[in-house]
C-alpha atoms as a PDB file:
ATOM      1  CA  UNK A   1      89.023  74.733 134.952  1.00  0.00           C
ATOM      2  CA  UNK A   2      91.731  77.114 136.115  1.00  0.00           C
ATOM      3  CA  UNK A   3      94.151  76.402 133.029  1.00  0.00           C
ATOM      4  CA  UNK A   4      91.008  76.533 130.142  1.00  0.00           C
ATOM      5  CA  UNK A   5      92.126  79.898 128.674  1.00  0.00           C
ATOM      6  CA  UNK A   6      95.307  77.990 128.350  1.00  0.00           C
ATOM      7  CA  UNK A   7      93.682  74.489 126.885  1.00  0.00           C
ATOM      8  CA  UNK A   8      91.452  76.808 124.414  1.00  0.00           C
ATOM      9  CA  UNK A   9      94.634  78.365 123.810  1.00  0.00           C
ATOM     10  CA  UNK A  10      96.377  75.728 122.589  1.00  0.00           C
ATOM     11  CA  UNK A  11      93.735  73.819 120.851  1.00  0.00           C
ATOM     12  CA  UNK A  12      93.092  76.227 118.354  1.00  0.00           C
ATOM     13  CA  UNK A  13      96.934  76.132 117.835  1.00  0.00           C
ATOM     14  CA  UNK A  14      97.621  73.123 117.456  1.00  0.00           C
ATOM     15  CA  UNK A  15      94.302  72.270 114.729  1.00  0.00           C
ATOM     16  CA  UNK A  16      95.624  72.424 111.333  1.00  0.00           C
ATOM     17  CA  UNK A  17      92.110  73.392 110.233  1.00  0.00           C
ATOM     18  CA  UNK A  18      90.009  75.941 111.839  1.00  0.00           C
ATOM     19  CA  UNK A  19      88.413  74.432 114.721  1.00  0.00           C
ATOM     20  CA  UNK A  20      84.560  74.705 115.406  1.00  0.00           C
ATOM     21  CA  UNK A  21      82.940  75.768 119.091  1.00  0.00           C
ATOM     22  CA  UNK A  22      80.921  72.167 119.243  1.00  0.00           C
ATOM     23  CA  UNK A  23      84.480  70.057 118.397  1.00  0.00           C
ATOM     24  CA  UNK A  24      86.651  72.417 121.700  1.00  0.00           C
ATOM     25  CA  UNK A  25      83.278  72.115 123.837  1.00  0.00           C
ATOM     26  CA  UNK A  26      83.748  67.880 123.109  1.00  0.00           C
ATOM     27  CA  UNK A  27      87.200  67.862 123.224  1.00  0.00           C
ATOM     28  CA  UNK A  28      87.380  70.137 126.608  1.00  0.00           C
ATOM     29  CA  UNK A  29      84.725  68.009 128.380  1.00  0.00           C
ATOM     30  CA  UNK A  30      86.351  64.618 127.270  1.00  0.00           C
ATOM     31  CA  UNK A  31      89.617  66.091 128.499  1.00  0.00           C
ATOM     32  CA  UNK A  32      87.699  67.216 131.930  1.00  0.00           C
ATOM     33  CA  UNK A  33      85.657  64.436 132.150  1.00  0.00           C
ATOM     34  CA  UNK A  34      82.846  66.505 133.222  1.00  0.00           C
ATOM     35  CA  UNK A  35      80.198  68.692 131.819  1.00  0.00           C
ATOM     36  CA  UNK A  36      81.495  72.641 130.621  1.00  0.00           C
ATOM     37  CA  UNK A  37      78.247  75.171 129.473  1.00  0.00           C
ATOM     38  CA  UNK A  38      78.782  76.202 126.009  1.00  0.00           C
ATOM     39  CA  UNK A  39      78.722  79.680 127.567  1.00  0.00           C
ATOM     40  CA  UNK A  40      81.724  79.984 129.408  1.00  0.00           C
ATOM     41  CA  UNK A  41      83.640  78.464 126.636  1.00  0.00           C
ATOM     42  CA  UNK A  42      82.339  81.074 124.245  1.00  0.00           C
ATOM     43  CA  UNK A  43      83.297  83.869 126.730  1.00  0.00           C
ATOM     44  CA  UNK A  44      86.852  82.424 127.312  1.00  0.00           C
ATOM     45  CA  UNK A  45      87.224  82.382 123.528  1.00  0.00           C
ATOM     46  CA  UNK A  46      85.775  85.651 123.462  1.00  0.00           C
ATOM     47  CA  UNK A  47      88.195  86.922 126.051  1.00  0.00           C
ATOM     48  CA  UNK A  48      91.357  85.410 123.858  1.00  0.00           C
ATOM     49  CA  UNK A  49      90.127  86.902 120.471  1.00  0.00           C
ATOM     50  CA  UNK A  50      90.622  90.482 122.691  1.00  0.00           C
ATOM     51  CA  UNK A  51      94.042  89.065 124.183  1.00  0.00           C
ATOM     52  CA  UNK A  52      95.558  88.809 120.900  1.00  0.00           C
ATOM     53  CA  UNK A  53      94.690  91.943 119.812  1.00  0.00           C
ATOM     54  CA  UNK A  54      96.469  93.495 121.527  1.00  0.00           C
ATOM     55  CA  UNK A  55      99.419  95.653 119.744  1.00  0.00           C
ATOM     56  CA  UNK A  56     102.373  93.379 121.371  1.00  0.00           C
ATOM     57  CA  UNK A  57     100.983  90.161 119.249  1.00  0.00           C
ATOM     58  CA  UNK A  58     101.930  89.823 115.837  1.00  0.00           C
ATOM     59  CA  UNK A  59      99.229  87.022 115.280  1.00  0.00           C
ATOM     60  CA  UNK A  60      95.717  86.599 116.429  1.00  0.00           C
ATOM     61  CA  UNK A  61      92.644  84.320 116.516  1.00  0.00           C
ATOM     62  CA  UNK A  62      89.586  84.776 113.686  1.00  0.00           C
ATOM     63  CA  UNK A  63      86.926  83.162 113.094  1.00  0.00           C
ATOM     64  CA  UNK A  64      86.597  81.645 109.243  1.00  0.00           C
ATOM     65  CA  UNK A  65      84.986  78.567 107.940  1.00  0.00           C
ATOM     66  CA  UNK A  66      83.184  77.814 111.018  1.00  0.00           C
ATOM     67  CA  UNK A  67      86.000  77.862 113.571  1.00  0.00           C
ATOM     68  CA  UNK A  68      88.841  79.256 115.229  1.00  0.00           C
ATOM     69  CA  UNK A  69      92.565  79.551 113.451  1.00  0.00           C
ATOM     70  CA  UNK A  70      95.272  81.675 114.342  1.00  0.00           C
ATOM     71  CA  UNK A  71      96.649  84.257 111.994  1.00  0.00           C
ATOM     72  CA  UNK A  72      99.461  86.537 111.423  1.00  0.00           C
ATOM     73  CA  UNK A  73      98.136  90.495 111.191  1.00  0.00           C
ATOM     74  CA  UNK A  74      97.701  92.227 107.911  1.00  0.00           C
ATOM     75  CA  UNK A  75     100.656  94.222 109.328  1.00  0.00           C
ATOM     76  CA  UNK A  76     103.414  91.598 108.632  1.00  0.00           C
ATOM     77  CA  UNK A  77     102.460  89.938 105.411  1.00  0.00           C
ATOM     78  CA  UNK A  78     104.632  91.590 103.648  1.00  0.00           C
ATOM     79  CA  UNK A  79     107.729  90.279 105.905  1.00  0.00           C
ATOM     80  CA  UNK A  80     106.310  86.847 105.461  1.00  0.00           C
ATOM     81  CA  UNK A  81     105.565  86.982 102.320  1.00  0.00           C
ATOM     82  CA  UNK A  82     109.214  87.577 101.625  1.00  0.00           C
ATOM     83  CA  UNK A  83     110.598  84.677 103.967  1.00  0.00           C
ATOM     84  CA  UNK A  84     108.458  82.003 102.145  1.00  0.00           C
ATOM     85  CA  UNK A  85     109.651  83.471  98.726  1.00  0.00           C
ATOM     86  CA  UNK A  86     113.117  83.290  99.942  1.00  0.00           C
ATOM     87  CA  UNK A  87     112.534  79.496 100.973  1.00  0.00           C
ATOM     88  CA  UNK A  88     110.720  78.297  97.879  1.00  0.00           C
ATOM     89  CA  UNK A  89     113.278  76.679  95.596  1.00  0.00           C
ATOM     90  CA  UNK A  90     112.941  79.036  92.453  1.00  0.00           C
ATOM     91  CA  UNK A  91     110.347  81.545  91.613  1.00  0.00           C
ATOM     92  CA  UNK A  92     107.372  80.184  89.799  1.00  0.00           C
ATOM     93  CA  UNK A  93     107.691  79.997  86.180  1.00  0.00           C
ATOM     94  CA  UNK A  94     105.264  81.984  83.997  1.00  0.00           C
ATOM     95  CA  UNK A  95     103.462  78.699  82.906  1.00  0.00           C
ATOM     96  CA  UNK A  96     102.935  78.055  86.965  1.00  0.00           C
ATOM     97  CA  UNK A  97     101.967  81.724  87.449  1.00  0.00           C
ATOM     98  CA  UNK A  98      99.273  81.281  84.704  1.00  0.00           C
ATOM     99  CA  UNK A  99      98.061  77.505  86.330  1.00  0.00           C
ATOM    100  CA  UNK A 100      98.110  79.242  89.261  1.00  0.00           C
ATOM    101  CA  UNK A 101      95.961  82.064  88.518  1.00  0.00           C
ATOM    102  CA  UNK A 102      93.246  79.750  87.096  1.00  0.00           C
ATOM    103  CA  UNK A 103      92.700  77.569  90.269  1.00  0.00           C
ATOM    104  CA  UNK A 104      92.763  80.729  92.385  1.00  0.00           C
ATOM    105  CA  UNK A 105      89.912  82.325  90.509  1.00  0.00           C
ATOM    106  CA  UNK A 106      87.849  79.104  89.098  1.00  0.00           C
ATOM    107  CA  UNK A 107      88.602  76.776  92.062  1.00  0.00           C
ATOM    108  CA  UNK A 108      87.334  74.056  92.295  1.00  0.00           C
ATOM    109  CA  UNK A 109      88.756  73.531  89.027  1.00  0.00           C
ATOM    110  CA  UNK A 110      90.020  69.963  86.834  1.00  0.00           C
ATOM    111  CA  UNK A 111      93.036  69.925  85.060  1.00  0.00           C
ATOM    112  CA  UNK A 112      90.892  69.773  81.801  1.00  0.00           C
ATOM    113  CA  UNK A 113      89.482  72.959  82.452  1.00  0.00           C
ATOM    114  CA  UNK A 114      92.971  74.589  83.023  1.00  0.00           C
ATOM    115  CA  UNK A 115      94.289  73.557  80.095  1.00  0.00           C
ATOM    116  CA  UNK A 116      91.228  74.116  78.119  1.00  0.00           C
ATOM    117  CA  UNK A 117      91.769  78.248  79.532  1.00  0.00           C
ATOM    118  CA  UNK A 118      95.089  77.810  78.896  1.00  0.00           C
ATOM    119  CA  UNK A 119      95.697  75.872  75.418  1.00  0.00           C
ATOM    120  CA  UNK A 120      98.423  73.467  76.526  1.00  0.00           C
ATOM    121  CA  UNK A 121      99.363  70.710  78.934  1.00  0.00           C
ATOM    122  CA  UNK A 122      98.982  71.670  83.052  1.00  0.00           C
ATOM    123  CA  UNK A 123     100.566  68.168  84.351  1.00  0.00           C
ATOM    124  CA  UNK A 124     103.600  69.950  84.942  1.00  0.00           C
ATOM    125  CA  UNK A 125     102.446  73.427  86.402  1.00  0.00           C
ATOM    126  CA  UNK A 126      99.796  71.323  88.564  1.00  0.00           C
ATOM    127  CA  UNK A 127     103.159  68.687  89.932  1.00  0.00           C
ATOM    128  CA  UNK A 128     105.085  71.717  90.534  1.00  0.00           C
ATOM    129  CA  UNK A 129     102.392  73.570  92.886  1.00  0.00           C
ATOM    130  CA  UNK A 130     101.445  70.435  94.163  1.00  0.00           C
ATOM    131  CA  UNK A 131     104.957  70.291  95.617  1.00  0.00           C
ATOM    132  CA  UNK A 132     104.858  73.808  96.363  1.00  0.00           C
ATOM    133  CA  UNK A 133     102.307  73.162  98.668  1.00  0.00           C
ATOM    134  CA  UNK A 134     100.414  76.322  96.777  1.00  0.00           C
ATOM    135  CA  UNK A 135      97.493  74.132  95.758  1.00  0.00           C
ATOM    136  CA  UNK A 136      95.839  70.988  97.143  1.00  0.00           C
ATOM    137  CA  UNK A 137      93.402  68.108  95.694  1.00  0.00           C
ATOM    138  CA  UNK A 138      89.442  69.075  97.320  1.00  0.00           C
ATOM    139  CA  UNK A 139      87.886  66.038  95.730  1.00  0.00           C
ATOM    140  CA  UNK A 140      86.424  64.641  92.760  1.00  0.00           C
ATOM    141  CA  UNK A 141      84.054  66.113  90.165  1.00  0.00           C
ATOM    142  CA  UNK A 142      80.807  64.887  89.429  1.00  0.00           C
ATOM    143  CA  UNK A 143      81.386  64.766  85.420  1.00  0.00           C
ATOM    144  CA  UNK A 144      82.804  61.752  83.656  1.00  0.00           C
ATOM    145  CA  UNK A 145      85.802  60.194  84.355  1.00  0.00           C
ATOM    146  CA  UNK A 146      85.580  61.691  87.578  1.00  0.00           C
ATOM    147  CA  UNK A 147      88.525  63.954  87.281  1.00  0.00           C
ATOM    148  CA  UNK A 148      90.458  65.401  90.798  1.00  0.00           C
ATOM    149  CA  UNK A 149      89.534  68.696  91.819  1.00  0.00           C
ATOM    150  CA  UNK A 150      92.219  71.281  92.902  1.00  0.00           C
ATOM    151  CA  UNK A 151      91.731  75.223  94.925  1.00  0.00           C
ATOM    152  CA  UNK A 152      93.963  76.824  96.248  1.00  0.00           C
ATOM    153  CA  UNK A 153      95.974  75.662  99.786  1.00  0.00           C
ATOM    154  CA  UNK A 154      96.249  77.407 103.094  1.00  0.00           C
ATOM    155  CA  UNK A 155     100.033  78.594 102.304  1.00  0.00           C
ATOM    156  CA  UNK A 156      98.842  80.142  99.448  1.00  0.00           C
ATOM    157  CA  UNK A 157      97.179  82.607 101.513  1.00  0.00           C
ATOM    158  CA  UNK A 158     100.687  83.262 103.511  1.00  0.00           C
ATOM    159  CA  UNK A 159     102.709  83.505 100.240  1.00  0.00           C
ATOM    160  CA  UNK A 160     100.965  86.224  99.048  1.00  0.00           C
ATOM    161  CA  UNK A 161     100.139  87.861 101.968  1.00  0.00           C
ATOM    162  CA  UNK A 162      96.242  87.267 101.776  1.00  0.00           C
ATOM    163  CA  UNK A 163      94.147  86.961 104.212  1.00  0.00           C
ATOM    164  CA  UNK A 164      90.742  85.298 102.342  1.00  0.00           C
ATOM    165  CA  UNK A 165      90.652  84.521  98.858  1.00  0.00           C
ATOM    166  CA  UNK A 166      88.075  87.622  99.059  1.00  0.00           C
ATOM    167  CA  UNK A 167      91.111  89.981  99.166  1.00  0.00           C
ATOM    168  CA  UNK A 168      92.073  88.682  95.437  1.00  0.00           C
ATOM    169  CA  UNK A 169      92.538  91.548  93.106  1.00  0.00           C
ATOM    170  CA  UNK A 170      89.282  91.428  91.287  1.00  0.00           C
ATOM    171  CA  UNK A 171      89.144  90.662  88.023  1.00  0.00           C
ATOM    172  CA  UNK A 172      88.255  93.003  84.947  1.00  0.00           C
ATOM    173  CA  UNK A 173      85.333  92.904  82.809  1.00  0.00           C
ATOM    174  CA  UNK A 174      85.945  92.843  79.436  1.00  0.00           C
ATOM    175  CA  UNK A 175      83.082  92.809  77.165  1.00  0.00           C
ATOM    176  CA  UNK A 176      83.540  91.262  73.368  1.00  0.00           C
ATOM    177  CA  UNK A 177      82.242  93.661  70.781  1.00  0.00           C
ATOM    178  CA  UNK A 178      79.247  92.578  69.636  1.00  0.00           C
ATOM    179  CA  UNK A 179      77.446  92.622  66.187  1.00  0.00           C
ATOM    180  CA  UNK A 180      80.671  92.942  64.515  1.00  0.00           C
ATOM    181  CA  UNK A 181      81.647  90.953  61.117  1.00  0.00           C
ATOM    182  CA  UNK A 182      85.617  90.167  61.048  1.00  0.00           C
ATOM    183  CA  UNK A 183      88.635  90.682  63.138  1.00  0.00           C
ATOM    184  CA  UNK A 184      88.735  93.718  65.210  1.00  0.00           C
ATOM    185  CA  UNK A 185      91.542  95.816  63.819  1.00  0.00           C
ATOM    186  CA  UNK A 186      92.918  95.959  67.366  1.00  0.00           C
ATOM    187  CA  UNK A 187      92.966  91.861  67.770  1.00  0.00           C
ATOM    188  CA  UNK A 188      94.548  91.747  63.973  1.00  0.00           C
ATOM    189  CA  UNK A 189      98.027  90.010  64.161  1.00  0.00           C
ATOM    190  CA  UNK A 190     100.689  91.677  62.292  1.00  0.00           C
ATOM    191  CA  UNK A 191     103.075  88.697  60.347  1.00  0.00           C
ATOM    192  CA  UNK A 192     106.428  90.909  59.716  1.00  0.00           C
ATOM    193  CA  UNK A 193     107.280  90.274  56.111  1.00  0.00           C
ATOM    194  CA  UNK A 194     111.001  88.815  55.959  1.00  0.00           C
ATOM    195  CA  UNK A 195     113.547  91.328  54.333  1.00  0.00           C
ATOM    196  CA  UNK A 196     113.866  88.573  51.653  1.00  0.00           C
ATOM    197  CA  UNK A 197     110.419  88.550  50.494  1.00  0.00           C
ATOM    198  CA  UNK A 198     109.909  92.770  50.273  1.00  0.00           C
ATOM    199  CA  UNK A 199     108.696  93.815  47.178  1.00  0.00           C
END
């Protein structure tokens, strides 16, 4: 029992996925072999949420989705935010941006309903994030055909230095005009006439 800061510690390291109380309290007494109270292992949890925040530690433990994850501080997004752009490849094309953009604010979303936002073809916006690690499959939808699901991934959050998907710039409003017969003159598309064709 001396070391269980330490086990805690590195549980909710090592877990790819936040880890709940109930899944350290099983894997702690399995470990042990011998019965822990819930209580002390919520006060030694406690007690390392307060260690790490502490000024000399760049990351720290939260609590989201149920469990426990470690997390870099709001204070040095920024400077990761630039390493992962520097080790992506290429920057994401305009096309990916746009793909992109959809999943983050519909997820989860179906490739259908990307490209019927977006007008065209996602396969190869959705291969390219995909490999990016940006985005990730959740599942399958309910509706026919039962097409894959896709949100947004955990190194999405890094690359752009958020910390939820709450911290999203919010989206505007717009409102269409209403009762109004015809093309608003500011929606009108202007066709140049060719030099050739001037009266």
């Amino acid at each position: 029992m001396d070391n269980l800061q330490l086990q805690i510690e590195a549980l909710i390291f090592a877990a790819t996925i936040p880890i709940p109380l109930k899944e350290i309290h099983k894997t702690i007494e399995d470990y042990l072999d011998t019965k822990v109270p819930v209580a002390d292992l919520e006060r030694v949890v406690e007690d390392l949420i307060q260690k790490f925040q502490e000024e000399h530690f760049a990351i720290e433990i939260v609590e989201i989705a149920d469990g426990f994850t470690f997390m870099t501080k709001g204070a040095f997004h920024n400077v990761i935010g630039t390493y992962l752009k520097q080790v992506t490849n290429k920057k994401l094309s305009k096309a990916a941006m746009e793909t992109l953009s959809i999943i983050a604010y519909k997820q989860p979303v179906s490739k259908a309903e990307m490209e019927s936002i977006r007008g065209v073809n996602c396969d190869y916006s959705v291969q390219k994030l995909l490999e990016k690690e940006l985005i990730e499959i959740l599942g399958r939808s309910d509706s026919l055909g039962r097409p894959l699901l896709y949100g947004t991934s955990e190194k999405f959050k890094d690359y752009f230095g958020l910390r939820s998907l709450e911290d999203l710039p919010q989206l505007k409003e717009i409102e269409a005009p209403e009762n109004h017969i015809g093309i608003p003159e500011s929606l009108e598309v202007k066709i140049p006439v060719p030099k050739n064709e001037e009266q």
